[in-house]
Structures are given as structure tokens and as C-alpha cells.
Protein backbone atom coordinates (compact mmCIF):
# COMPACT_ATOMS: atom_id res chain seq x y z
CA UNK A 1 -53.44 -110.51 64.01
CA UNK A 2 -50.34 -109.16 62.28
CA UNK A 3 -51.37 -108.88 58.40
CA UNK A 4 -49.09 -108.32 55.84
CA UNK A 5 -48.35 -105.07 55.14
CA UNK A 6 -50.09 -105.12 51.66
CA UNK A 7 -53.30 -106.29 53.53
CA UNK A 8 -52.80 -103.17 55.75
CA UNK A 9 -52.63 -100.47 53.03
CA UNK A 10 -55.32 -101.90 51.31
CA UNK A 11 -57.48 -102.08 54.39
CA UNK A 12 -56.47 -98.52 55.48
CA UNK A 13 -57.19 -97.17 51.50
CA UNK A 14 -60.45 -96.18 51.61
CA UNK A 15 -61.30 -95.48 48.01
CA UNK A 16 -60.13 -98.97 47.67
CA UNK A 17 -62.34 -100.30 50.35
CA UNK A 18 -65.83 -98.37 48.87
CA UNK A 19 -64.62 -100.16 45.42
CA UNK A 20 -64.37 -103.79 46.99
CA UNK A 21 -67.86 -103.05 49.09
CA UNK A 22 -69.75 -101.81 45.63
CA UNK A 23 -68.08 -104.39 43.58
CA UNK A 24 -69.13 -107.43 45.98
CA UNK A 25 -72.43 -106.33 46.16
CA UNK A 26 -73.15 -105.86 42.24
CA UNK A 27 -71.53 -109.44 41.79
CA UNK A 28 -74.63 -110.57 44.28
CA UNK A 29 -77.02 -109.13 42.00
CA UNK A 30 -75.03 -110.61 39.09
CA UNK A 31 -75.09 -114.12 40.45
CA UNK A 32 -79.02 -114.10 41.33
CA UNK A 33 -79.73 -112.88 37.45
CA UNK A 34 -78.12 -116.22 35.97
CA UNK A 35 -80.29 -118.54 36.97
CA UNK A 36 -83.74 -116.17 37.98
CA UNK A 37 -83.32 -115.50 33.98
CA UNK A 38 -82.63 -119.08 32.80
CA UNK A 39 -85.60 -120.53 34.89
CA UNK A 40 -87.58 -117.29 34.95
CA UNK A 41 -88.05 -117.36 30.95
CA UNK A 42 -88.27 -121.07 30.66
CA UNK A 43 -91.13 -121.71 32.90
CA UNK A 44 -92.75 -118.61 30.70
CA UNK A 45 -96.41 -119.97 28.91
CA UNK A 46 -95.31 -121.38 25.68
CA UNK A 47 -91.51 -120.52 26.19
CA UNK A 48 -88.61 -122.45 24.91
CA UNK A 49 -84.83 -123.09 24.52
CA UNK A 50 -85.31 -120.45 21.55
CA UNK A 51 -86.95 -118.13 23.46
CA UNK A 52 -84.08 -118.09 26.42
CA UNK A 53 -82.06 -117.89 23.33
CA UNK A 54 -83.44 -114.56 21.98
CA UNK A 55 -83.24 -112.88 25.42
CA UNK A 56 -79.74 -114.04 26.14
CA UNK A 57 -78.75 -112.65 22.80
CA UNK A 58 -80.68 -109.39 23.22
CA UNK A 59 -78.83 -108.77 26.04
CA UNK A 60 -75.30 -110.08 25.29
CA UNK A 61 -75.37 -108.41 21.63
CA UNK A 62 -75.59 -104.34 22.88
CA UNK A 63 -72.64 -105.33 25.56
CA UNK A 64 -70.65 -106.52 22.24
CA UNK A 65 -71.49 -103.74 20.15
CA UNK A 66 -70.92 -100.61 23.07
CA UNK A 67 -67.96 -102.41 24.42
CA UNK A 68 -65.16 -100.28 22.45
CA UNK A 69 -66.88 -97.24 22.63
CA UNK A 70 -67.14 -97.78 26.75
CA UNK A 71 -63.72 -98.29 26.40
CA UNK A 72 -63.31 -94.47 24.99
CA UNK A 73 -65.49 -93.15 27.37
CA UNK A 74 -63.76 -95.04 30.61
CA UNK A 75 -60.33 -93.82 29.41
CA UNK A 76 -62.33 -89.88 28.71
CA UNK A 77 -63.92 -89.03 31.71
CA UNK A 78 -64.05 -90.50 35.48
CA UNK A 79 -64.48 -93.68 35.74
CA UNK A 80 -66.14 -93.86 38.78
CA UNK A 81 -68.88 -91.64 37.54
CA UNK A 82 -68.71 -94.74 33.97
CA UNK A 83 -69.08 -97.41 37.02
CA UNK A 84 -72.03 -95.54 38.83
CA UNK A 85 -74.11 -95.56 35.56
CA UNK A 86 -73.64 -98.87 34.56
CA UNK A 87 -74.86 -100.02 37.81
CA UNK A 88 -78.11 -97.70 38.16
CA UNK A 89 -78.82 -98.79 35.09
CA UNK A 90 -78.65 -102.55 35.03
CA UNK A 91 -80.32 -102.31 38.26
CA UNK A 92 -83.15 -100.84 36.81
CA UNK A 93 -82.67 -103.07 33.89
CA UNK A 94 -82.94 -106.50 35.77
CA UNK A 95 -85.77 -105.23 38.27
CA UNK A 96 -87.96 -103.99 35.48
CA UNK A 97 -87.80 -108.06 34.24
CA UNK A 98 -88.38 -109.27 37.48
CA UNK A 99 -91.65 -107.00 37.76
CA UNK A 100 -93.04 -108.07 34.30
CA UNK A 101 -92.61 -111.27 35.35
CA UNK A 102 -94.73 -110.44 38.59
CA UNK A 103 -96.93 -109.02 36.90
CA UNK A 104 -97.54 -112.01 34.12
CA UNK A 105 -97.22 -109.46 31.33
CA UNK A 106 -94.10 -110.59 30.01
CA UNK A 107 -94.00 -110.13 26.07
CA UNK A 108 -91.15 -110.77 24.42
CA UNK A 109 -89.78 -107.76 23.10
CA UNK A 110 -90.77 -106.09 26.59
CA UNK A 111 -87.98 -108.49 28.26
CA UNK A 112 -85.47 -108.46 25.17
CA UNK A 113 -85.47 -104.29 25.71
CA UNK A 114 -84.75 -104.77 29.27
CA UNK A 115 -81.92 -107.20 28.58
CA UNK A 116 -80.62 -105.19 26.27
CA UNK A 117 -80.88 -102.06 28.37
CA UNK A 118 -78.65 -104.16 31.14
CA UNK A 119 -76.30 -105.42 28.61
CA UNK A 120 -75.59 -101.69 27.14
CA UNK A 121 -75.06 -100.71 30.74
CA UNK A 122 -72.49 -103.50 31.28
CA UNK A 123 -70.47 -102.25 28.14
CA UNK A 124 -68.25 -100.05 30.35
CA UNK A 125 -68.04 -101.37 33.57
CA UNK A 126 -65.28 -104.17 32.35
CA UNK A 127 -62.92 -101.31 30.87
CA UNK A 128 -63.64 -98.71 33.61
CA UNK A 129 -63.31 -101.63 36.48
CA UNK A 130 -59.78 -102.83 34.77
CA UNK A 131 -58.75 -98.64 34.50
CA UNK A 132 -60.15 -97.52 38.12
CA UNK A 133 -58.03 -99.76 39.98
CA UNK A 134 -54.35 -98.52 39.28
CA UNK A 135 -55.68 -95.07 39.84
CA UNK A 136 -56.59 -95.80 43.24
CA UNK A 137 -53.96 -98.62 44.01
CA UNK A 138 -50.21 -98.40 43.96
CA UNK A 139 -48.19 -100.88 41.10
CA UNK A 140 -46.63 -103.06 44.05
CA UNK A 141 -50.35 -104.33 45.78
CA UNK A 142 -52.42 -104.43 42.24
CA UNK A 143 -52.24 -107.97 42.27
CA UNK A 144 -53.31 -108.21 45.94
CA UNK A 145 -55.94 -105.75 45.16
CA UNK A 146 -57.21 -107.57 42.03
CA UNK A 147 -57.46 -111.02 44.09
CA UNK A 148 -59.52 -108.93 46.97
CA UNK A 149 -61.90 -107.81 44.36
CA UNK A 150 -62.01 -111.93 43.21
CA UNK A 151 -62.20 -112.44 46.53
CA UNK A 152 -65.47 -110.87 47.25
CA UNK A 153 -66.98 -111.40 43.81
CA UNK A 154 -66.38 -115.00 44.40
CA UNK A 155 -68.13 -114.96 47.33
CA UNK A 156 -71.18 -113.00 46.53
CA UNK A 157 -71.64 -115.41 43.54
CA UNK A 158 -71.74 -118.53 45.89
CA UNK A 159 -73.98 -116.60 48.54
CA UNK A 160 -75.62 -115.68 45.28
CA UNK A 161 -76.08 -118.99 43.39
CA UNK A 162 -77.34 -120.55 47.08
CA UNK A 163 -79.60 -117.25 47.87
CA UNK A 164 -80.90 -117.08 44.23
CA UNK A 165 -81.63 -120.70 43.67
CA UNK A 166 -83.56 -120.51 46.98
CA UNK A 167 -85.78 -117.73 46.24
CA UNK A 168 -86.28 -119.10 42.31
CA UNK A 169 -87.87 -122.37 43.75
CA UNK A 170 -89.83 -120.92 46.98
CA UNK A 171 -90.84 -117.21 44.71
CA UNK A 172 -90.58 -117.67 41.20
CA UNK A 173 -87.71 -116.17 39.02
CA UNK A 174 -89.67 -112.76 39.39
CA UNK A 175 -88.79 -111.98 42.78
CA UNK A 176 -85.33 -113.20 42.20
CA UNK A 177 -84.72 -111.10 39.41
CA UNK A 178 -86.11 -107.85 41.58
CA UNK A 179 -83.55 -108.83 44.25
CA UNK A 180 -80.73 -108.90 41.85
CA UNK A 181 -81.49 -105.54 40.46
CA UNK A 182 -82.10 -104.02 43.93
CA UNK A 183 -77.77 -105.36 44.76
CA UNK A 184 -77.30 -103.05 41.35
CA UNK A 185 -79.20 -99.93 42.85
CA UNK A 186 -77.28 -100.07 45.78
CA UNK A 187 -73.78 -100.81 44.38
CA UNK A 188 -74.56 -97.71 42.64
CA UNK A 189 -75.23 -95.82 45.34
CA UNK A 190 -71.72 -96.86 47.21
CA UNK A 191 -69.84 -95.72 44.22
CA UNK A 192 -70.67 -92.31 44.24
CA UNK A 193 -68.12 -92.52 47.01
CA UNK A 194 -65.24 -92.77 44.43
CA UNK A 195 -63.21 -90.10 44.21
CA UNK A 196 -63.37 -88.90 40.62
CA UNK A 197 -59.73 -89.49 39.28
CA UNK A 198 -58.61 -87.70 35.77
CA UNK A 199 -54.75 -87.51 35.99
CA UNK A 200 -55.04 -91.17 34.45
CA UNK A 201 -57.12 -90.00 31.59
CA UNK A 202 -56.80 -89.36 28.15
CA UNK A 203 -57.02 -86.00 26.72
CA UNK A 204 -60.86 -84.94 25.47
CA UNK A 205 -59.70 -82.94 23.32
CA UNK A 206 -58.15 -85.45 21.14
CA UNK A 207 -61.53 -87.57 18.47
CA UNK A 208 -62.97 -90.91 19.80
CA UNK A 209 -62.24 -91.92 16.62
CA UNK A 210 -57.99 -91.07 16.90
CA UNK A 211 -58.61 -92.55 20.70
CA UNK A 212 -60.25 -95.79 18.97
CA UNK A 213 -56.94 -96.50 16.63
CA UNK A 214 -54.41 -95.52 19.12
CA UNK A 215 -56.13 -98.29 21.61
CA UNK A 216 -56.56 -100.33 19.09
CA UNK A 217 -52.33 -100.18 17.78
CA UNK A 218 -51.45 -101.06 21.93
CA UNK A 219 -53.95 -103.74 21.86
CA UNK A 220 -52.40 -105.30 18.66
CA UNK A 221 -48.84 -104.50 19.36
CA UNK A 222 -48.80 -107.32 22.54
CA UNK A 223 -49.45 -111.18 20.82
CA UNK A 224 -50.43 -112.51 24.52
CA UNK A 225 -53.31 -110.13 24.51
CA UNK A 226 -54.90 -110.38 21.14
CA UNK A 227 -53.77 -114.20 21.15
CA UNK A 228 -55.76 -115.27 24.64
CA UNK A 229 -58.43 -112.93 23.36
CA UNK A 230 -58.89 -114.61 20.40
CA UNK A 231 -59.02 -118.40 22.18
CA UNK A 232 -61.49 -116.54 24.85
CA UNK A 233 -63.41 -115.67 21.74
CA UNK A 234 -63.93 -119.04 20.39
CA UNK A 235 -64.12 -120.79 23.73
CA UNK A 236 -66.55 -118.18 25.30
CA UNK A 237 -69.04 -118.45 22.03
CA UNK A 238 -69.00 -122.44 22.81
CA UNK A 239 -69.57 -121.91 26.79
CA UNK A 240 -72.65 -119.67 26.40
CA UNK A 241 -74.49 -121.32 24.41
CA UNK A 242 -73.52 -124.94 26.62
CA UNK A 243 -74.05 -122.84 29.94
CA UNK A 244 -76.33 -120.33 28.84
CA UNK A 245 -78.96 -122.86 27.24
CA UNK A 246 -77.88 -126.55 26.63
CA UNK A 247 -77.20 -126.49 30.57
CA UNK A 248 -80.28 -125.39 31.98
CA UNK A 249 -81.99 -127.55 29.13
CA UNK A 250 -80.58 -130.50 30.79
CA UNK A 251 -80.78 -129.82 34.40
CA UNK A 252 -84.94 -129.29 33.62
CA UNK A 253 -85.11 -132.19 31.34
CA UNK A 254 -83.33 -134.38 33.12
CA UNK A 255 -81.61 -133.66 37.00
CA UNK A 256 -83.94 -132.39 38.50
CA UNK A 257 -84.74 -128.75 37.66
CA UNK A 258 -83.26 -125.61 39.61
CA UNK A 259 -82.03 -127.28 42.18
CA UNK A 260 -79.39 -129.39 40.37
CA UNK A 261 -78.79 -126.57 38.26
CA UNK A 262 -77.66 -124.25 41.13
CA UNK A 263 -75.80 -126.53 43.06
CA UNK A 264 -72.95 -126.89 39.70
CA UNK A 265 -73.40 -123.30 39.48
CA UNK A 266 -72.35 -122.83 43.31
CA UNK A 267 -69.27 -125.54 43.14
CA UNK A 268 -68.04 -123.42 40.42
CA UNK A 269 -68.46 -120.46 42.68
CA UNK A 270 -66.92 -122.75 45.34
CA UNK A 271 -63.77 -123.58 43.23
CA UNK A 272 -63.66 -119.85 42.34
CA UNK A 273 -63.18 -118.72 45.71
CA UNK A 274 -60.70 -121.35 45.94
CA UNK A 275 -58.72 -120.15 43.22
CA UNK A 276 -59.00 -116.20 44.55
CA UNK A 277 -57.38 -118.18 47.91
CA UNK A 278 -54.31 -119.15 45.95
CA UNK A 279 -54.14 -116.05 44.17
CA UNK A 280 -53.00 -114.47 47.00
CA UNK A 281 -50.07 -116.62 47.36
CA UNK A 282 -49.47 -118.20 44.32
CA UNK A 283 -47.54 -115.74 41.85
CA UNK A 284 -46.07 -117.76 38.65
CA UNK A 285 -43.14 -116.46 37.18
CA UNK A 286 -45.16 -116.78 33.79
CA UNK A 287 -48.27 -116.16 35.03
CA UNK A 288 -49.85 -116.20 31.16
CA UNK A 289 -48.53 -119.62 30.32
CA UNK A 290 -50.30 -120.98 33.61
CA UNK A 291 -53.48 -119.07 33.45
CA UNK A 292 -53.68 -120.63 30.14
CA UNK A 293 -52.89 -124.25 31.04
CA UNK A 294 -55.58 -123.56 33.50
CA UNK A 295 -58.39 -122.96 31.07
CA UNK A 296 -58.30 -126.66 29.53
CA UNK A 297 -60.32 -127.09 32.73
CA UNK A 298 -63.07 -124.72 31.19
CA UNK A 299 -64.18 -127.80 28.55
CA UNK A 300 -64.55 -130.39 31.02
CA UNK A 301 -67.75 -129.75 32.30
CA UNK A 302 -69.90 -129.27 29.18
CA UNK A 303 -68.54 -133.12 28.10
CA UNK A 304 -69.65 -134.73 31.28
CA UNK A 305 -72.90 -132.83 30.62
CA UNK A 306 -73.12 -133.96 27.39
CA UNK A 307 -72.01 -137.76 28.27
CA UNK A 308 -74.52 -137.91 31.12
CA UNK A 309 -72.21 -138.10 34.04
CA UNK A 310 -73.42 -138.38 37.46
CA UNK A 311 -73.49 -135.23 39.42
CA UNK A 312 -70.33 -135.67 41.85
CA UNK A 313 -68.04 -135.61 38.37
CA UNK A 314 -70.15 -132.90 37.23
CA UNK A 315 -69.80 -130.57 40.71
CA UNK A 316 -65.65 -131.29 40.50
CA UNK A 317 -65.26 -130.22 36.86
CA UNK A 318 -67.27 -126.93 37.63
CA UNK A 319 -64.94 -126.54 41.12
CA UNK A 320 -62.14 -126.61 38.64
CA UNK A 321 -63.46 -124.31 35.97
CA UNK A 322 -64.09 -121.99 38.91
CA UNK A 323 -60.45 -122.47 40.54
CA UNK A 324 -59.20 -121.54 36.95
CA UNK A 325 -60.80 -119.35 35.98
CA UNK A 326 -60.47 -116.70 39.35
CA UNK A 327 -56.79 -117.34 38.70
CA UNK A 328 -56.73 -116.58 34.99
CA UNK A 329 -58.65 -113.27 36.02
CA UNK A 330 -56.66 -111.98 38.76
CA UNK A 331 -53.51 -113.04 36.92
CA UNK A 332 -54.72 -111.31 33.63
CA UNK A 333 -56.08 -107.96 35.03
CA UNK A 334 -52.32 -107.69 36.47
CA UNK A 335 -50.64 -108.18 33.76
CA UNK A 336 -52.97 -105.69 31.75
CA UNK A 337 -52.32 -103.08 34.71
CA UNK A 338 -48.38 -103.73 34.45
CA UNK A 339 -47.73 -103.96 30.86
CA UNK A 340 -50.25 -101.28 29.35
CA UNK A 341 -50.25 -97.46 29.78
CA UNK A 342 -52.98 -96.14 31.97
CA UNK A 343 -54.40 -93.78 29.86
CA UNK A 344 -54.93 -96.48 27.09
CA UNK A 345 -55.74 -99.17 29.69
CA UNK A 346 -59.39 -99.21 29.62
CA UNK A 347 -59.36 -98.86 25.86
CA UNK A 348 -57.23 -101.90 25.30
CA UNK A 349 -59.65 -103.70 28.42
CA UNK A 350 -62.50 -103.10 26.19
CA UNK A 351 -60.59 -104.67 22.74
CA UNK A 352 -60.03 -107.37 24.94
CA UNK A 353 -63.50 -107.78 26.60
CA UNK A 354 -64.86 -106.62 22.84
CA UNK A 355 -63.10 -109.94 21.47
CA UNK A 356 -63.63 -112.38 24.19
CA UNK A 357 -67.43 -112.09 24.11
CA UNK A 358 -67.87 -110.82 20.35
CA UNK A 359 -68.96 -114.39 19.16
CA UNK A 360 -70.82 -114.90 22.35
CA UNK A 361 -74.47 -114.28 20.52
CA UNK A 362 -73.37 -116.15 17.56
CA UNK A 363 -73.12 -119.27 20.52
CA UNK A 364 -76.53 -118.51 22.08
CA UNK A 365 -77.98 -117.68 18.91
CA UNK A 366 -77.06 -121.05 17.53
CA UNK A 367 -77.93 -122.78 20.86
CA UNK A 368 -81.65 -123.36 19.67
CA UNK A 369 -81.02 -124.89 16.09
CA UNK A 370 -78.60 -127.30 17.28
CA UNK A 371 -80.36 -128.41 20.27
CA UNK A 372 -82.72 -129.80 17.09
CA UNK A 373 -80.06 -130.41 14.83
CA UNK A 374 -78.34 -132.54 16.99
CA UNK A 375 -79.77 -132.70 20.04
CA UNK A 376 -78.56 -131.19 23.25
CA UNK A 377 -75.91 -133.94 24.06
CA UNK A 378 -74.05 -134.09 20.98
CA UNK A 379 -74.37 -130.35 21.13
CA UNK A 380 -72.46 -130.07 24.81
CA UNK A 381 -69.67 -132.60 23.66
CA UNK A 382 -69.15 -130.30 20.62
CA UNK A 383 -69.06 -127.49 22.75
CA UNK A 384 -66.29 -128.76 24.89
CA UNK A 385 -64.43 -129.92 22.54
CA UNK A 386 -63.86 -126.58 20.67
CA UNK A 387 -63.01 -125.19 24.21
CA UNK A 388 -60.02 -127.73 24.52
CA UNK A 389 -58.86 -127.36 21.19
CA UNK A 390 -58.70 -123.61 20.98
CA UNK A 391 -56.55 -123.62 24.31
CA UNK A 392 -54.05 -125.85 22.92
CA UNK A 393 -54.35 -123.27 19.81
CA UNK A 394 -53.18 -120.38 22.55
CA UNK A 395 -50.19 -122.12 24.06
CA UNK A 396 -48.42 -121.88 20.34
CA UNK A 397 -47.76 -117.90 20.83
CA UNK A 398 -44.54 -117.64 21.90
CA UNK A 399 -45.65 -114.07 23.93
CA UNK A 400 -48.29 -116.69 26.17
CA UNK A 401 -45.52 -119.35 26.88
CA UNK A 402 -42.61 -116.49 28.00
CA UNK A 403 -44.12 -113.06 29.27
CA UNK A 404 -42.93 -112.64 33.03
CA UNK A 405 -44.26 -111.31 36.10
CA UNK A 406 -43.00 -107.99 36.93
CA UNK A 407 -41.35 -108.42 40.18
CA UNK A 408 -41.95 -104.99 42.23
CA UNK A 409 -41.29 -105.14 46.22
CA UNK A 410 -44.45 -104.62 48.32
CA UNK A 411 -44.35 -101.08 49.92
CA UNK A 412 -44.80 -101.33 53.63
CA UNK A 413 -45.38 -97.83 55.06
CA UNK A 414 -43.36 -98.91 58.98
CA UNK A 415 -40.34 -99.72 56.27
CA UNK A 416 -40.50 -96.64 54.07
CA UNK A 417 -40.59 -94.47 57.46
CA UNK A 418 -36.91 -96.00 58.44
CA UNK A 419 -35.71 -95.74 55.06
């Protein structure tokens, strides 16, 4: 087969490779947690929608509060050593839920700790992911190289969703969430093959605190950044708490259970390897302004929920949300590799993963009371809702409607040798 010459490099990098093979494998573990959690802690004596609640927060809270300073420390020191840690440690995180649940000793602030152990671990993985790849792959194949890693984190999460859903109806959520923490432990392990790259770092000797403002002025100082941020903010708070609880609420109410549950979760997972698929190929001349077109799709599904729609609708609006929201990603992650200095990179990842998920708690937090308030299907309609309008809030920035591709020629090696 004659591939493309940036398929070669990237095949023949083997930094590059180790990163795709540790990245795939944690996304596994990632995609078992979801549901094993949801289920797990539902199906708890005496649990609740609240009590899903307080774990989800537990854990998403610590990832909102470390986020900038995992910023600092992925743009201080080597980020593969930043990736290693946060891996080992949500492994051990997730497994040590899955064994109280084993174990039937599962009180609450036992499994809160744990969550919030795994979502402190996950506070610099985003910023030292989004800084580790430029250092190990050229300008011209980044966006190649960002759709690989979509690529196989797509596909781990459907193997994942499928594999996970199994296991949670044949072994209980305990084994599942063992499983997931043992793909953590050994994504760990395959990163301590990363070479431990500093050129792209900023200086130690300058504060946290001076490293913290200057991030801070190059996140502010581009209006498509802190613009989709701010509409990720808003839209993410809404999709937690309709994912994260109304969701699950429903599918055990009322379709079914699990089962139901994890086949949306794998047609999203379906529609996002879809959309890594056309990320290869398709490469918008604004790709902003389309990613963000894209995300209306993200709304969709938490309506139908909320309306009652059968589940064929239901599995096509998560296929979309999954097609658009790969592309968003790889399309984003470019344009934050192209248009922002490396040594500030991760910094201004983790303002950007800081704001996107900042109000997430407040969503799950809130999921509980307005289940009761106003009852889960008013409270998924609401949900989407918000999601649509705060897209249509993004598209006014003038930044999100013009910012352009950079168009850099793909280095082939057999060229550059008759050059």
C-alpha cells in the first residue's frame, strides 16, 4: 500500500507511535469508567440521582480547581513525566472504586476521595497532551497527528462503551471499574517511553505565579479562544448534568437499563470515529467557524431525551454529536498548536480546559434538585436548549467566523532528499 507520506513519518516516528499506543489505551479505561460509575453507584443500597451527583462532582471539582496550575507544571518540566503521573494515578484512582465496590464497603466519602484523587490526576494530562505533541511532531503533520490520536481514542471508546456495558451487566460495575483502572496502569507504563523533551519549556526559574499571568495575557489576547471557551463553558455545565445524571436516570427508569444506555453511548463513539475519518481529509479553510456550526449538533440529543423519542432518533443525534465533536477536537488542538507559542501552549490548554469544564459541577451539582424541581424531562429539554443557544452566542465573534487554517506543505522525506 503506498500511504501518504505524512502517514509514513508518523508511522516511522516512534515517540509518536508510544504516544498514540498509551493514549488509545487510557481512552479504553476512560470509556469503561462512564458507565461502570453511572450504574455502579446507582444500583448502590439506598443510592440516588443525588448520590451519583456528589461523586460526579467530587471528582469533576479537583480537575477544575488543579487545571491552571497543571497547566504551569506541563509547560515547567517534561511532560511526558506530567502524562505518566496522571495516568498511574487515575489508575489507581478508578481501581480502588471498583474494589470497594467488590468488596460492598462502599461509603460515600470513601468513593468521593477516590474520584477526586482521579479527577486531580486528570488536571494535567489535557495541557501536557495539547503541549507534548508539537514537541514530538513537526508543524506540517500536527493535524494528521491530532486526528491519529482521535482516531484511536475514538475507537477505544466504542470497544470501550461495547466491552464496558458487557462486563457492567454480566459483573457488576465493580469489575468494570477495576478493568478501567488496570488500561490507566498500563498506559502509564508505555509512557515512560517518552523521551523527556525541555527545549519547549518554560524557564523554572521564572514564579508560577509570573508563568500564571503571562498564560493567562496569550489566552485573553485571541477572542476565538476565550469566546468558544466560554460557549464550551455554558454548554458543557448543561451536558453533564443531562449526560452525567438526567441520562442514565432515564435509560434505568424507563429504556431499559444499561443496555439502552450503552448502546447511545457507543453510536456517539460510532459517529466519533466517523468524524476522526473525515478529519483526515476534510481541512476547512475556517476550520473555527465549522467546528462551531458543528456543535449545534451537541443539543439535539438531550431534547429527544427529554421529549421521549424512540431510540433510532436518539442513536442518530448521539452519531452526530460524536461526528462533531471529533472534528471540533482535532480541528481545535491544531489551531491551538499553530497559533500559540509552545512554551505557553499548555498554559493557555489549561485556561481553555479550566473554562470549558469550570461550571461543569455547578451542572451535576444542580442535576439532583431539578430532577425534583422539574422533573427529569423538562430538565433535559432545558438542558438542550441552553446548548443551542450558547452556540449561536459563539458564531457572533468575529475571530470564530474568520480565523484561517495555516496552510503549511506536508514534508515528505523521498522529496526533501531531491531538493
Amino acid at each position: 500500500m503506498n500511504l501518504p507520506a505524512s502517514t509514513r513519518a508518523l508511522v516511522a516516528n516512534q515517540p509518536f507511535v508510544t504516544l498514540l499506543a498509551a493514549r488509545t489505551i487510557s481512552m479504553l479505561g476512560m470509556a469503561f469508567a462512564p458507565v461502570a460509575l453511572a450504574f455502579g453507584v446507582l444500583r448502590l443500597p439506598g443510592a440516588d440521582a443525588g448520590t451519583l451527583s456528589l461523586v460526579l462532582v467530587a471528582q469533576t471539582t479537583p480537575q477544575v480547581l488543579f487545571m491552571l496550575a497543571g497547566g504551569v507544571v506541563a509547560d515547567r518540566y517534561p511532560r511526558a513525566v506530567v502524562l505518566r503521573w496522571g495516568e498511574f494515578l487515575t489508575g489507581i484512582a478508578l481501581s480502588a472504586i471498583g474494589l470497594m465496590m467488590l468488596s460492598g464497603h462502599t461509603p460515600l466519602w470513601a468513593l468521593c476521595a477516590a474520584a477526586a484523587l482521579a479527577g486531580t490526576a486528570s488536571a494535567a494530562v489535557y495541557p501536557a497532551l495539547t503541549g507534548i505533541i508539537p514537541d514530538l511532531v513537526p508543524a506540517p503533520q500536527l493535524q494528521q497527528a491530532n486526528a491519529w490520536l482521535s482516531g484511536g481514542a475514538s475507537a477505544a471508546r466504542l470497544a470501550g462503551l461495547v466491552a464496558g456495558g458487557a462486563v457492567v451487566i454480566w459483573l457488576g460495575g465493580g469489575w468494570a471499574m477495576v478493568t478501567a483502572g488496570a488500561f490507566y496502569l498500563v498506559a502509564g507504563v508505555l509512557v515512560l517511553g517518552l523521551p523527556k523533551i525541555s527545549a519547549t519549556l518554560a524557564s523554572t526559574a521564572e514564579s508560577p505565579v509570573r508563568q500564571l499571568i503571562d498564560g493567562w495575557g496569550e489566552f485573553r489576547s485571541r477572542q476565538w479562544v476565550w469566546v468558544v471557551t466560554l460557549q464550551f463553558s455554558l454548554m458543557i455545565m448543561v451536558l453533564q448534568a443531562a449526560h452525567g445524571v438526567f441520562g442514565p436516570v432515564v435509560a434505568e427508569t424507563e429504556l431499559g437499563g444499561p443496555a439502552t444506555w450503552t448502546t447511545f453511548l457507543a453510536a456517539e463513539a460510532v459517529g466519533a470515529v466517523a468524524g476522526v475519518a473525515l478529519a483526515f481529509v476534510w481541512k476547512p479553510s475556517r476550520p473555527i467557524l465549522v467546528a462551531t456550526l458543528l456543535t449545534f449538533c451537541a443539543g439535539i440529543p438531550a431534547i429527544l431525551l427529554g421529549v421521549s423519542a424512540p431510540l433510532l432518533p436518539l442513536v442518530l443525534a448521539a452519531f452526530a454529536m460524536g461526528a462533531s465533536f471529533e472534528l471540533f477536537g482535532v480541528w481545535w488542538m491544531t489551531a491551538m498548536q499553530n497559533e500559540v507559542p509552545a512554551e505557553a501552549l499548555s498554559r493557555v490548554a489549561s485556561y481553555d480546559a479550566l473554562g470549558s469544564l469550570m461550571l461543569g459541577p455547578v451542572g451535576l451539582m444542580l442535576a439532583g434538585p431539578a430532577t425534583v424541581l422539574f422533573g427529569v424531562h423538562t430538565a433535559l429539554i432545558g438542558a438542550g436548549v441552553v446548548s443551542l443557544f450558547t452556540t449561536g452566542l459563539a458564531l457572533l465573534s468575529p475571530e470564530v467566523r474568520q480565523l484561517r487554517a495555516r496552510t503549511t506543505a506536508v514534508a515528505d522525506p523521498e522529496v526533501a532528499a531531491t531538493a
